[in-house]
C-alpha atoms as a PDB file:
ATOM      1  CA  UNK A   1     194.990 133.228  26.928  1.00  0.00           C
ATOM      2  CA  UNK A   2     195.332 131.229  30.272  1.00  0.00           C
ATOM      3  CA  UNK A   3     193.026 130.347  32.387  1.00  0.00           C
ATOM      4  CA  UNK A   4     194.114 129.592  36.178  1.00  0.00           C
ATOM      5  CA  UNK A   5     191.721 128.258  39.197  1.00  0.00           C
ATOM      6  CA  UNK A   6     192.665 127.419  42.706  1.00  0.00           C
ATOM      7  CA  UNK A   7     189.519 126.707  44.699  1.00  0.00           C
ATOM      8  CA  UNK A   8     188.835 124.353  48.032  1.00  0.00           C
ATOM      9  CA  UNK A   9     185.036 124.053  48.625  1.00  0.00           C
ATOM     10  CA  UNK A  10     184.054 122.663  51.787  1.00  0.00           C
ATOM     11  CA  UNK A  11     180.306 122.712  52.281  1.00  0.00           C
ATOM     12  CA  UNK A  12     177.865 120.566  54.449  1.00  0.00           C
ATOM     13  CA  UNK A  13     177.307 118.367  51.793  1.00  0.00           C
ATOM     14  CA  UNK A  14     180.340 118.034  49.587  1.00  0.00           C
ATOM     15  CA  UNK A  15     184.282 118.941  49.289  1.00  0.00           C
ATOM     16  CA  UNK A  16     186.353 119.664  46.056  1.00  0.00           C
ATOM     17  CA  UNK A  17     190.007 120.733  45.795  1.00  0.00           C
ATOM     18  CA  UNK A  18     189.926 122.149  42.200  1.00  0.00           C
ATOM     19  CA  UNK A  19     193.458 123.591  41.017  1.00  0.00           C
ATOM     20  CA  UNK A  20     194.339 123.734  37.437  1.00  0.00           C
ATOM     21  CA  UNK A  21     195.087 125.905  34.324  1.00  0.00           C
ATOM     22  CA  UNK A  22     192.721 125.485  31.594  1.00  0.00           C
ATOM     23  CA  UNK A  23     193.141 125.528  27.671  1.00  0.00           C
ATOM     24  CA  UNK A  24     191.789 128.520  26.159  1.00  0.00           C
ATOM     25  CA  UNK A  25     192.011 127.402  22.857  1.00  0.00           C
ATOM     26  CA  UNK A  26     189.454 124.811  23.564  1.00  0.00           C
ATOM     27  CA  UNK A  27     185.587 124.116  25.412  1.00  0.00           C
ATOM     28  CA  UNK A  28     186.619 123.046  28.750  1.00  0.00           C
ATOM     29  CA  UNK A  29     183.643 120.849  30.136  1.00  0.00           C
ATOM     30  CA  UNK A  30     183.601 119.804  33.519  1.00  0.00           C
ATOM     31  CA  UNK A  31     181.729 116.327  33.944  1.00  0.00           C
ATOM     32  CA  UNK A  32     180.341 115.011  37.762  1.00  0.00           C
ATOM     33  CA  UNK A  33     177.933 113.786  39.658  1.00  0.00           C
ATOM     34  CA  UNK A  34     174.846 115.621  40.703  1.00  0.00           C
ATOM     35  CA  UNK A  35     175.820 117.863  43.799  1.00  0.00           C
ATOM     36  CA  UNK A  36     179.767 117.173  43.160  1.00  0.00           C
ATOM     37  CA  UNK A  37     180.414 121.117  42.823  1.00  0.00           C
ATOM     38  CA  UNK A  38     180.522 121.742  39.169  1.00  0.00           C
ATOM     39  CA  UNK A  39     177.858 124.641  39.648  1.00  0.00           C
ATOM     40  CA  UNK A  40     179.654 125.873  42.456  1.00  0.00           C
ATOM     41  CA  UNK A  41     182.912 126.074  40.954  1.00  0.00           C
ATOM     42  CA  UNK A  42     181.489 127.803  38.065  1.00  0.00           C
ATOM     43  CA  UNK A  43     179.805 130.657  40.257  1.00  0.00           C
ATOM     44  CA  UNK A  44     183.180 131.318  42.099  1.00  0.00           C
ATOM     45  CA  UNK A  45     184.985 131.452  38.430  1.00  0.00           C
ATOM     46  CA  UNK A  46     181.913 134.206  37.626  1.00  0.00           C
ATOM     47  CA  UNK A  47     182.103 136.030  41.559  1.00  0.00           C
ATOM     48  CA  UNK A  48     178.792 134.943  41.932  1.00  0.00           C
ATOM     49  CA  UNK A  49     179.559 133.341  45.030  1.00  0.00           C
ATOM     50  CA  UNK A  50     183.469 134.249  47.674  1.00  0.00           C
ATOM     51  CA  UNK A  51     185.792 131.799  49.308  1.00  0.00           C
ATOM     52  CA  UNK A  52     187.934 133.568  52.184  1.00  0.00           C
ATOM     53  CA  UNK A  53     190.946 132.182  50.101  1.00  0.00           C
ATOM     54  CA  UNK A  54     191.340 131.209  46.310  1.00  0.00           C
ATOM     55  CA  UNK A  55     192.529 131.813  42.703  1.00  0.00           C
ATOM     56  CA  UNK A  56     191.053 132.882  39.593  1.00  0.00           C
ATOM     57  CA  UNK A  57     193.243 134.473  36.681  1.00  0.00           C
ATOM     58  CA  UNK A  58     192.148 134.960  33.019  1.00  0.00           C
ATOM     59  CA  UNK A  59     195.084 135.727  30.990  1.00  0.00           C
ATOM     60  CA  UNK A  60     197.137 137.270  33.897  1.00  0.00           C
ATOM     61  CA  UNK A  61     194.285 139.379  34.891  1.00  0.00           C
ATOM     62  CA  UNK A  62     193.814 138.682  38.582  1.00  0.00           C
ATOM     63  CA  UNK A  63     189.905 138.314  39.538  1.00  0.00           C
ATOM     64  CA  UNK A  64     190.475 136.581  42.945  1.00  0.00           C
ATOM     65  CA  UNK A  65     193.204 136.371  45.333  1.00  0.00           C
ATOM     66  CA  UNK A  66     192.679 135.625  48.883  1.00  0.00           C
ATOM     67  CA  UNK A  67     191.152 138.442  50.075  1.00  0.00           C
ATOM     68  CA  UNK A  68     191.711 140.476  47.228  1.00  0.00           C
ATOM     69  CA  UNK A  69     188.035 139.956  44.939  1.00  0.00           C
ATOM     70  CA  UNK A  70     187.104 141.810  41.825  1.00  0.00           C
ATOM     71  CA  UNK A  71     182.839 141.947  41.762  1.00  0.00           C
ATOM     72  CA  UNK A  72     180.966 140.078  39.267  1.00  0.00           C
ATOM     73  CA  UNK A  73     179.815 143.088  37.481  1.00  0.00           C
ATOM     74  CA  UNK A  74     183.542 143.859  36.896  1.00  0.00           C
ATOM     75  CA  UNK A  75     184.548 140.793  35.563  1.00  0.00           C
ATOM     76  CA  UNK A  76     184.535 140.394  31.769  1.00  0.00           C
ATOM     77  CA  UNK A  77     182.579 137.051  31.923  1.00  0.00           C
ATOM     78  CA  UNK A  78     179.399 135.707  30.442  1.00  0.00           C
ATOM     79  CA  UNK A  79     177.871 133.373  32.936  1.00  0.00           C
ATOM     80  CA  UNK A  80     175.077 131.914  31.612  1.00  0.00           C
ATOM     81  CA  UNK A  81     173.360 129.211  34.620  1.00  0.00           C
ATOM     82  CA  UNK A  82     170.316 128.003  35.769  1.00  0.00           C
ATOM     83  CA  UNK A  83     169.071 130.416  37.940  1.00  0.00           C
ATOM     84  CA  UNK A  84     170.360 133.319  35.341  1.00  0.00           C
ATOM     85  CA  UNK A  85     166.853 135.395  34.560  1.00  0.00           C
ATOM     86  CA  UNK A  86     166.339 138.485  32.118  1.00  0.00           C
ATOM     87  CA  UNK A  87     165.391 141.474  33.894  1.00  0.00           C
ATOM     88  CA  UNK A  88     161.135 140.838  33.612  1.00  0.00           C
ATOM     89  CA  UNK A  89     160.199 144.631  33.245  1.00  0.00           C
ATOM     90  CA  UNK A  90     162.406 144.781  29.716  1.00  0.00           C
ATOM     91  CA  UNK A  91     160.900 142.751  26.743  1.00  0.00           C
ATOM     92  CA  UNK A  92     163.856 140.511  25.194  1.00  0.00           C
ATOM     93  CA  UNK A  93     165.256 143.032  22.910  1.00  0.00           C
ATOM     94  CA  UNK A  94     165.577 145.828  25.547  1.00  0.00           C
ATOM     95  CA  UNK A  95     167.125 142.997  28.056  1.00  0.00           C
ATOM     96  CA  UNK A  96     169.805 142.214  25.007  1.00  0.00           C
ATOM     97  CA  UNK A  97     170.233 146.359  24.122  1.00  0.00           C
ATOM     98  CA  UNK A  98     171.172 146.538  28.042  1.00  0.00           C
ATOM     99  CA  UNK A  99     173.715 143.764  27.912  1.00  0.00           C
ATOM    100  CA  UNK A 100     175.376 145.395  24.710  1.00  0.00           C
ATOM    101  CA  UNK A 101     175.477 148.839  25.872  1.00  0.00           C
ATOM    102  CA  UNK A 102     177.392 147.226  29.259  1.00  0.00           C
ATOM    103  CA  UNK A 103     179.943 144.938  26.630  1.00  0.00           C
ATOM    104  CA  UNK A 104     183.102 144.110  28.347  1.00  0.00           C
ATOM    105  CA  UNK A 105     185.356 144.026  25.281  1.00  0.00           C
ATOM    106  CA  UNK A 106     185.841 145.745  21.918  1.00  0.00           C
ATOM    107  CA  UNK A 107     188.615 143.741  20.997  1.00  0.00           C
ATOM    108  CA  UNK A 108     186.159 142.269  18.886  1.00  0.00           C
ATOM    109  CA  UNK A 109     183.369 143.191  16.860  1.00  0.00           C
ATOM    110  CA  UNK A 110     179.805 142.381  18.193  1.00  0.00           C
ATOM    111  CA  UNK A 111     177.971 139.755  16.204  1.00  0.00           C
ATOM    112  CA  UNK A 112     175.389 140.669  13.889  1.00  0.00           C
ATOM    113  CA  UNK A 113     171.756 140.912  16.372  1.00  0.00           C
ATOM    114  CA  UNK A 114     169.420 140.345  13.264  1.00  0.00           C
ATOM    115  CA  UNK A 115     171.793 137.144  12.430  1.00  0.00           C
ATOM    116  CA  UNK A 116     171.285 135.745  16.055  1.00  0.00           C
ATOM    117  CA  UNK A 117     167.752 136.296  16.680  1.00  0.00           C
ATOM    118  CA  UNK A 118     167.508 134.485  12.988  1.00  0.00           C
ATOM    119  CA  UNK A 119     169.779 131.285  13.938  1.00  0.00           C
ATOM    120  CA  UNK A 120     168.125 131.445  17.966  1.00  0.00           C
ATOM    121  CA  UNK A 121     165.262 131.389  16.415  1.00  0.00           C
ATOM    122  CA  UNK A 122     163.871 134.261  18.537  1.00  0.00           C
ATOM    123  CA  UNK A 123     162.737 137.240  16.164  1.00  0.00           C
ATOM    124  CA  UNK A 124     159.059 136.110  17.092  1.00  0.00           C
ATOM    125  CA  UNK A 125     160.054 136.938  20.897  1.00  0.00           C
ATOM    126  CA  UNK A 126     161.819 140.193  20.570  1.00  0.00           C
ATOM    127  CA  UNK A 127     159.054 142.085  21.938  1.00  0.00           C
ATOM    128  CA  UNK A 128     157.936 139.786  24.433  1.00  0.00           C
ATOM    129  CA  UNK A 129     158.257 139.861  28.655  1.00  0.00           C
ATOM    130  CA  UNK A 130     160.464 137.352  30.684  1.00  0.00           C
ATOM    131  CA  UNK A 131     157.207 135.735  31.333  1.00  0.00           C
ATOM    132  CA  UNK A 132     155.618 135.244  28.202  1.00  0.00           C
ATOM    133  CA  UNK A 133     158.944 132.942  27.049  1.00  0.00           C
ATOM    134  CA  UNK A 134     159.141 128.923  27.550  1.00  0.00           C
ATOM    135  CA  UNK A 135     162.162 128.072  29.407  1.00  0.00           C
ATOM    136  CA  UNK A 136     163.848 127.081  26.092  1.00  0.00           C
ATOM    137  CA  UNK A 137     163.214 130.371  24.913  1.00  0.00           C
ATOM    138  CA  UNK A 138     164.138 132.172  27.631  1.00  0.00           C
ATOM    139  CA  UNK A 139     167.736 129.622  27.398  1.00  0.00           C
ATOM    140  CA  UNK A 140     168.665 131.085  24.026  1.00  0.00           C
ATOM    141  CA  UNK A 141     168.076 134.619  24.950  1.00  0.00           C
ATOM    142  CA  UNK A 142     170.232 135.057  27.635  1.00  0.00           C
ATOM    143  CA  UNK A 143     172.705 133.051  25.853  1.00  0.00           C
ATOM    144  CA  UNK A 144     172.201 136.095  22.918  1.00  0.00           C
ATOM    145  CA  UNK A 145     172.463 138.452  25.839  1.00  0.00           C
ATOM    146  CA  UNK A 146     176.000 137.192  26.833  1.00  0.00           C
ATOM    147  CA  UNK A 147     177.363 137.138  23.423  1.00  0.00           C
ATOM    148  CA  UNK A 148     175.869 140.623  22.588  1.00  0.00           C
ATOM    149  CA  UNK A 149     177.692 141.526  26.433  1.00  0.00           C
ATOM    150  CA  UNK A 150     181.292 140.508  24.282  1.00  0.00           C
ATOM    151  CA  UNK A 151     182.603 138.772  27.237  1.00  0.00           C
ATOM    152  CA  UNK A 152     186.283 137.270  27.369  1.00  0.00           C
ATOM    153  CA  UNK A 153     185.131 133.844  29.036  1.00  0.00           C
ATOM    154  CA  UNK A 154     181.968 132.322  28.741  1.00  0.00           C
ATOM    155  CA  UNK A 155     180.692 130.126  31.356  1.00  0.00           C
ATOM    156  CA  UNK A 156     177.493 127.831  30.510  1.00  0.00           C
ATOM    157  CA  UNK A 157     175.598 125.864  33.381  1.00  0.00           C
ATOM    158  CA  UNK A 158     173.343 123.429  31.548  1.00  0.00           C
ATOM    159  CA  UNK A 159     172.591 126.860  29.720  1.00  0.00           C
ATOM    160  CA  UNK A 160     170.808 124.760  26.401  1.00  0.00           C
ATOM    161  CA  UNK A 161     169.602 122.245  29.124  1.00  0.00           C
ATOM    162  CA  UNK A 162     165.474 123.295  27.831  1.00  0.00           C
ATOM    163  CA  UNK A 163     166.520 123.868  24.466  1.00  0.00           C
ATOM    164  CA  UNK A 164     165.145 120.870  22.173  1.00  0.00           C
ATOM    165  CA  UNK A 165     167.339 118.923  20.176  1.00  0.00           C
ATOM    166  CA  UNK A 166     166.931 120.390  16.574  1.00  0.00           C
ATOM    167  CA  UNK A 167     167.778 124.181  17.765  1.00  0.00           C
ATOM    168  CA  UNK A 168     170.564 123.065  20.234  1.00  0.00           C
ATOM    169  CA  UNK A 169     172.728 121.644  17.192  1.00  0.00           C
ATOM    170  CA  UNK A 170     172.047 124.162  15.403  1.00  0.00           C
ATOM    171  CA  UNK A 171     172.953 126.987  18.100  1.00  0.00           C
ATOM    172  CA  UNK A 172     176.188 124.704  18.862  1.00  0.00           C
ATOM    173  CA  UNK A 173     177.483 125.159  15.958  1.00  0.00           C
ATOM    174  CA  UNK A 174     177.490 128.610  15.731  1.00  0.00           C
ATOM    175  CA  UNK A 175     178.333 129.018  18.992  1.00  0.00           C
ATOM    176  CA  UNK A 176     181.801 127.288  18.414  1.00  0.00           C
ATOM    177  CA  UNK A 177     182.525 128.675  15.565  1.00  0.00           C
ATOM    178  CA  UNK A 178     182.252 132.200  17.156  1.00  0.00           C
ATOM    179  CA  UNK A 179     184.469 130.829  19.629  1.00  0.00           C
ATOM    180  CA  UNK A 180     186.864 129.573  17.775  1.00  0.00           C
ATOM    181  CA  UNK A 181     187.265 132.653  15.250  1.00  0.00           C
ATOM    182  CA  UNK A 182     187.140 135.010  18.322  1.00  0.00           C
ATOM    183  CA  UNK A 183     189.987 133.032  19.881  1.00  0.00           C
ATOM    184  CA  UNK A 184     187.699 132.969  23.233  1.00  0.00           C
ATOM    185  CA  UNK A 185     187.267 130.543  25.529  1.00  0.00           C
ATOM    186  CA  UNK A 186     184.343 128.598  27.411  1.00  0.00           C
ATOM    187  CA  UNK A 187     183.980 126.462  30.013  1.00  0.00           C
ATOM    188  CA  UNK A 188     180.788 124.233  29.609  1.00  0.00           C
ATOM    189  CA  UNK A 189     178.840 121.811  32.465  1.00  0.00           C
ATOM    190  CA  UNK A 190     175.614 119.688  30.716  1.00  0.00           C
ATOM    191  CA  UNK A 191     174.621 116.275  32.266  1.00  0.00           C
ATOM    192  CA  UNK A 192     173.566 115.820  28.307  1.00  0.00           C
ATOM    193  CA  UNK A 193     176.442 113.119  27.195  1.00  0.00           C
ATOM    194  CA  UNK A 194     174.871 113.871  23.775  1.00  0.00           C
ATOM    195  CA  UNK A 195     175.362 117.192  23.877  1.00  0.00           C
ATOM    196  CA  UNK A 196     179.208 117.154  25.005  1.00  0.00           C
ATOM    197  CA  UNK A 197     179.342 115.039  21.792  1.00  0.00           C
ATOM    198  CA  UNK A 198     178.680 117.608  19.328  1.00  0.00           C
ATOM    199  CA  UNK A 199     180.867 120.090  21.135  1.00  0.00           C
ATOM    200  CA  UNK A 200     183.947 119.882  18.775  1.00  0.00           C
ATOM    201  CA  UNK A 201     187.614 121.017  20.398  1.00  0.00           C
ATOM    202  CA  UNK A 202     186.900 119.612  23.940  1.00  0.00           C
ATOM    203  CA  UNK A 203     188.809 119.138  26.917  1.00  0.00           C
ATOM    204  CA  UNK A 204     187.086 116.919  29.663  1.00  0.00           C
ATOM    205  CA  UNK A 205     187.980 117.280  33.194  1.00  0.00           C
ATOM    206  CA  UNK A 206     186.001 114.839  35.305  1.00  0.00           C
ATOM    207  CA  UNK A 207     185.559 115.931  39.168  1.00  0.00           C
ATOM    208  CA  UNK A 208     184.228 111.963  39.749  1.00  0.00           C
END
């Protein structure tokens, strides 16, 4: 699986020519300065946000071309970023149940719910609103959310970012390993140096 990107952002406060193919067979994380375009770059990989011209091609699938866009709701990616919010009238499971009866792929089999609320350390929350969750909490559901959604790309923006240290290695772990045994890839933005180190199988590409 290929990944190909062909952006120019030119905003009021920045510029970035971005044109590259990715690995898939590795975490691709993209290191920068605050307010150097990492988030933006990862929102027009997800069609969160639309250039008048670009690229974007996931293993010869076609998601943006000029003027020819696919939605975000169409694309099968998992974009998990900081302003990413469950739905807050749906306690956690229902928000998760929603995600899995939407699933992009069944080239794959989903992973075990009971196993992911166990190593998210969540099975306390399933029942609970949006707004009864601490922001760490509310970080590992809607990461559970985009796995149960069986995405072919996962993007993460600072997605374990409230997430303290103990449960992030822990949820890391896992995390690549379903990666790597899924054959899927991610591309990963954290300001965390220490968390890049315990990503294992990393490309870096540095926008500095």
């Amino acid at each position: 699986m290929t990944i190909k990107c062909d952006f120019n952002i030119k905003r009021a406060d920045f510029s970035l020519s971005f044109k590259t193919e990715l690995s898939s067979d590795k975490i691709t994380v993209i290191k920068g300065k605050s307010g150097c375009g990492k988030t933006s770059l990862l929102r027009l990989m997800a069609g969160l946000d639309q250039l008048p011209t670009g690229f974007f091609s996931l293993n010869n699938q076609i998601f943006q071309q000029d003027s020819f866009f696919i939605p975000t709701e169409k694309r099968p990616i998992g974009y998990v970023g900081q302003d990413s919010q469950l739905f807050p009238f749906m306690s956690v499971v229902k928000n998760i149940a929603f995600a899995q009866k939407r699933r992009f792929c069944t080239d794959y089999a989903l992973p075990n719910l009971d196993e992911l609320f166990a190593v998210f350390d969540l099975e306390h929350c399933k029942d609970k609103l949006p707004e009864q969750l601490s922001s760490g909490e509310t970080q590992r559901a809607l990461v559970i959310q985009s796995l149960m959604n069986t995405p072919k790309l996962f993007l993460f923006d600072e997605a374990f970012s409230a997430i303290d240290e103990y449960r992030k290695g822990i949820i890391l772990n896992y995390l690549m390993d379903y990666l790597a045994q899924r054959k899927l890839p991610a591309i990963y933005i954290s300001h965390d140096s220490e968390e890049v180190k315990k990503i294992r199988s990393v490309q870096i590409i540095d926008l500095d």
